[in-house]
C-alpha atoms as a PDB file:
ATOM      1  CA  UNK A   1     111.748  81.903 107.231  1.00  0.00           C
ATOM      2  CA  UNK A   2     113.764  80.065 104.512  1.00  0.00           C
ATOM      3  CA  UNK A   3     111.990  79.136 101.784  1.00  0.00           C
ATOM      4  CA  UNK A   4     111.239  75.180 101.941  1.00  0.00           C
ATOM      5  CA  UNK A   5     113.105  74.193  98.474  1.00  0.00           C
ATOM      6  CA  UNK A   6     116.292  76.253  99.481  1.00  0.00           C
ATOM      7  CA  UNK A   7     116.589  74.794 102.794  1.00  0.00           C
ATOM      8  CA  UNK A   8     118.539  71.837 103.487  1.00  0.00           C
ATOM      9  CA  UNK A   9     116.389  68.572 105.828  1.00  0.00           C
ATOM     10  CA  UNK A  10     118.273  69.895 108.678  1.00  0.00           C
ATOM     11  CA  UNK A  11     116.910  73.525 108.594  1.00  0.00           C
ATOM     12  CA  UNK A  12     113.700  72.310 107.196  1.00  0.00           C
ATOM     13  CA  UNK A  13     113.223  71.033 110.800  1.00  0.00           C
ATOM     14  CA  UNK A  14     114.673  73.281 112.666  1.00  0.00           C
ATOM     15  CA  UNK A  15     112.333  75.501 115.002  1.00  0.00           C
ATOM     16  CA  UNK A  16     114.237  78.496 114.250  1.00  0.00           C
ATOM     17  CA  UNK A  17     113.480  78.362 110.528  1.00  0.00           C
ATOM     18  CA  UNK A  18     109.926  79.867 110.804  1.00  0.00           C
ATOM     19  CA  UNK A  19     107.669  82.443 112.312  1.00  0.00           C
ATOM     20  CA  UNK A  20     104.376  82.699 113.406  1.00  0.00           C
ATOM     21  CA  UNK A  21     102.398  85.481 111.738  1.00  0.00           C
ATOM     22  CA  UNK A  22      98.945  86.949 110.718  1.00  0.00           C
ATOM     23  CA  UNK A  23      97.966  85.881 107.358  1.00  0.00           C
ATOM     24  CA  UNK A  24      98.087  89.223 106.404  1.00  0.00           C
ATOM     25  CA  UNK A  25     101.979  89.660 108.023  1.00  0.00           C
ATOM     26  CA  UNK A  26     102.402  85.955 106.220  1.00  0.00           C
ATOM     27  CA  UNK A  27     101.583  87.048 103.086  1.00  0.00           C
ATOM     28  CA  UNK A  28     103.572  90.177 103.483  1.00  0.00           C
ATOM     29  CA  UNK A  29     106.672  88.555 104.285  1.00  0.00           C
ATOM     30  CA  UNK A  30     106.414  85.615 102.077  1.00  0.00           C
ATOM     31  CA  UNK A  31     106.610  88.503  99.407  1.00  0.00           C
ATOM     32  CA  UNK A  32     109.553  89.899 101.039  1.00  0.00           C
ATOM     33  CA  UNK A  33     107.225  93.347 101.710  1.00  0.00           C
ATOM     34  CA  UNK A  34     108.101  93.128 105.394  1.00  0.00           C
ATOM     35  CA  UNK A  35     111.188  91.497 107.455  1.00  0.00           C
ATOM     36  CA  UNK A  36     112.770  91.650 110.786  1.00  0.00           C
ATOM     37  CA  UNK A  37     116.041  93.475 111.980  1.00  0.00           C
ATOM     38  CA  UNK A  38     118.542  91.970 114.122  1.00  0.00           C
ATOM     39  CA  UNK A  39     116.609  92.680 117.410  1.00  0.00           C
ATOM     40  CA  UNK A  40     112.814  90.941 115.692  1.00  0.00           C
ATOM     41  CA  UNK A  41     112.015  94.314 114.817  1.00  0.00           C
ATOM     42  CA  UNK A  42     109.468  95.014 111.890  1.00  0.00           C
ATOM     43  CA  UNK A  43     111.108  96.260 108.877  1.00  0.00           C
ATOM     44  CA  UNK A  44     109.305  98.085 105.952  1.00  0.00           C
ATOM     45  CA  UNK A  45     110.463  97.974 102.614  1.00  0.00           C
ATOM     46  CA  UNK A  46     110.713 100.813 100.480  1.00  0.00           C
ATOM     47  CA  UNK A  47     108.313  99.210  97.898  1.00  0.00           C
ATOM     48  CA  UNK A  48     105.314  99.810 100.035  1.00  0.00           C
ATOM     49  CA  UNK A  49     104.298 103.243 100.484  1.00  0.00           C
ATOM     50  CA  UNK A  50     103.674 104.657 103.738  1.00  0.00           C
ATOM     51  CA  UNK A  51     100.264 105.651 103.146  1.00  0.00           C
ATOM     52  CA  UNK A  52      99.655 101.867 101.949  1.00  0.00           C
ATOM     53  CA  UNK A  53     102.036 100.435 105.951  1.00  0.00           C
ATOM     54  CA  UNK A  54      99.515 102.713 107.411  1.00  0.00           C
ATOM     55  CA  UNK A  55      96.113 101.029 105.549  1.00  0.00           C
ATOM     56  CA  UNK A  56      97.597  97.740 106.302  1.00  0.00           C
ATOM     57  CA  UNK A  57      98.084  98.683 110.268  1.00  0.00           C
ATOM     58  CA  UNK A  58     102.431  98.137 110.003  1.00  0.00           C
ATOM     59  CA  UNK A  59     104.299 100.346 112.423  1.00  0.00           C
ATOM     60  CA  UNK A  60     108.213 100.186 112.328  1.00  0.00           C
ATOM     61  CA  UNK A  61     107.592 100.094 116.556  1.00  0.00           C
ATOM     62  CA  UNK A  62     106.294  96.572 116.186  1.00  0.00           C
ATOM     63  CA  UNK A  63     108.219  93.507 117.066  1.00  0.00           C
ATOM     64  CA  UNK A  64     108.362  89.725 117.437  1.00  0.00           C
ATOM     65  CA  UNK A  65     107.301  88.712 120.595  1.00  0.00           C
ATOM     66  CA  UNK A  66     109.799  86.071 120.582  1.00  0.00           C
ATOM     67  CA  UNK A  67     113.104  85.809 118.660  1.00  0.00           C
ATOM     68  CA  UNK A  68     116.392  84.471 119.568  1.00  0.00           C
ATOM     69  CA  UNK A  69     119.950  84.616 118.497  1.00  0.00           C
ATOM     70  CA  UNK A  70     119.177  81.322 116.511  1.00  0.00           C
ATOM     71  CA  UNK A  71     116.673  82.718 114.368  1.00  0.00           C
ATOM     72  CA  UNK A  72     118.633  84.933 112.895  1.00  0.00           C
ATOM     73  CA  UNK A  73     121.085  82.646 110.063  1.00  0.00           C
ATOM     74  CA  UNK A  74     117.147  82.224 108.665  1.00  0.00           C
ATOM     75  CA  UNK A  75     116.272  85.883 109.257  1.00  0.00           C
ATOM     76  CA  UNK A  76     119.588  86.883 107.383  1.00  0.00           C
ATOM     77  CA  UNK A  77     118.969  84.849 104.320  1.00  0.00           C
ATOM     78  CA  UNK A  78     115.287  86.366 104.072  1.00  0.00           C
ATOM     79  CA  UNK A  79     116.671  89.726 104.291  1.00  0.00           C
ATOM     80  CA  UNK A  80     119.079  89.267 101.618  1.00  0.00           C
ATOM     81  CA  UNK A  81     117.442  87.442  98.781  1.00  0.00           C
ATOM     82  CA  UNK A  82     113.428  87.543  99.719  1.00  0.00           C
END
């Protein structure tokens, strides 16, 4: 979830500090296109057009399946500066 090279070694191996995604949600993310609320719910950004979410199959009702209160110190940082 944190990028690698701003990560220190201890949240470079922690299990909190990453997701697992589609490619396609990967690349998204990496790019900062997509990111998750509070709760691990999908959040669009305001870049990507609605009719493009829709052609790439993103619904705001999607969710992680998993996500815990520990994921989130990563899940901050990405919303912030990704």
């Amino acid at each position: 979830i944190k990028p690698w090279a701003e990560s220190s070694i201890k949240e470079k191996l922690s299990k909190f500090n990453g997701l697992l995604l589609s490619p396609s949600l990967d690349s998204l993310f990496d790019a900062g296109l997509i990111t998750f609320d509070t709760h691990g719910r999908l959040v669009i950004s305001k870049s990507l057009s609605t009719e493009d979410a829709k052609l790439l199959g993103l619904s705001p009702e999607m969710r992680l399946a998993r996500y815990s209160p520990e994921h989130e110190p990563y899940m901050s940082y990405h919303r912030l500066h990704v």
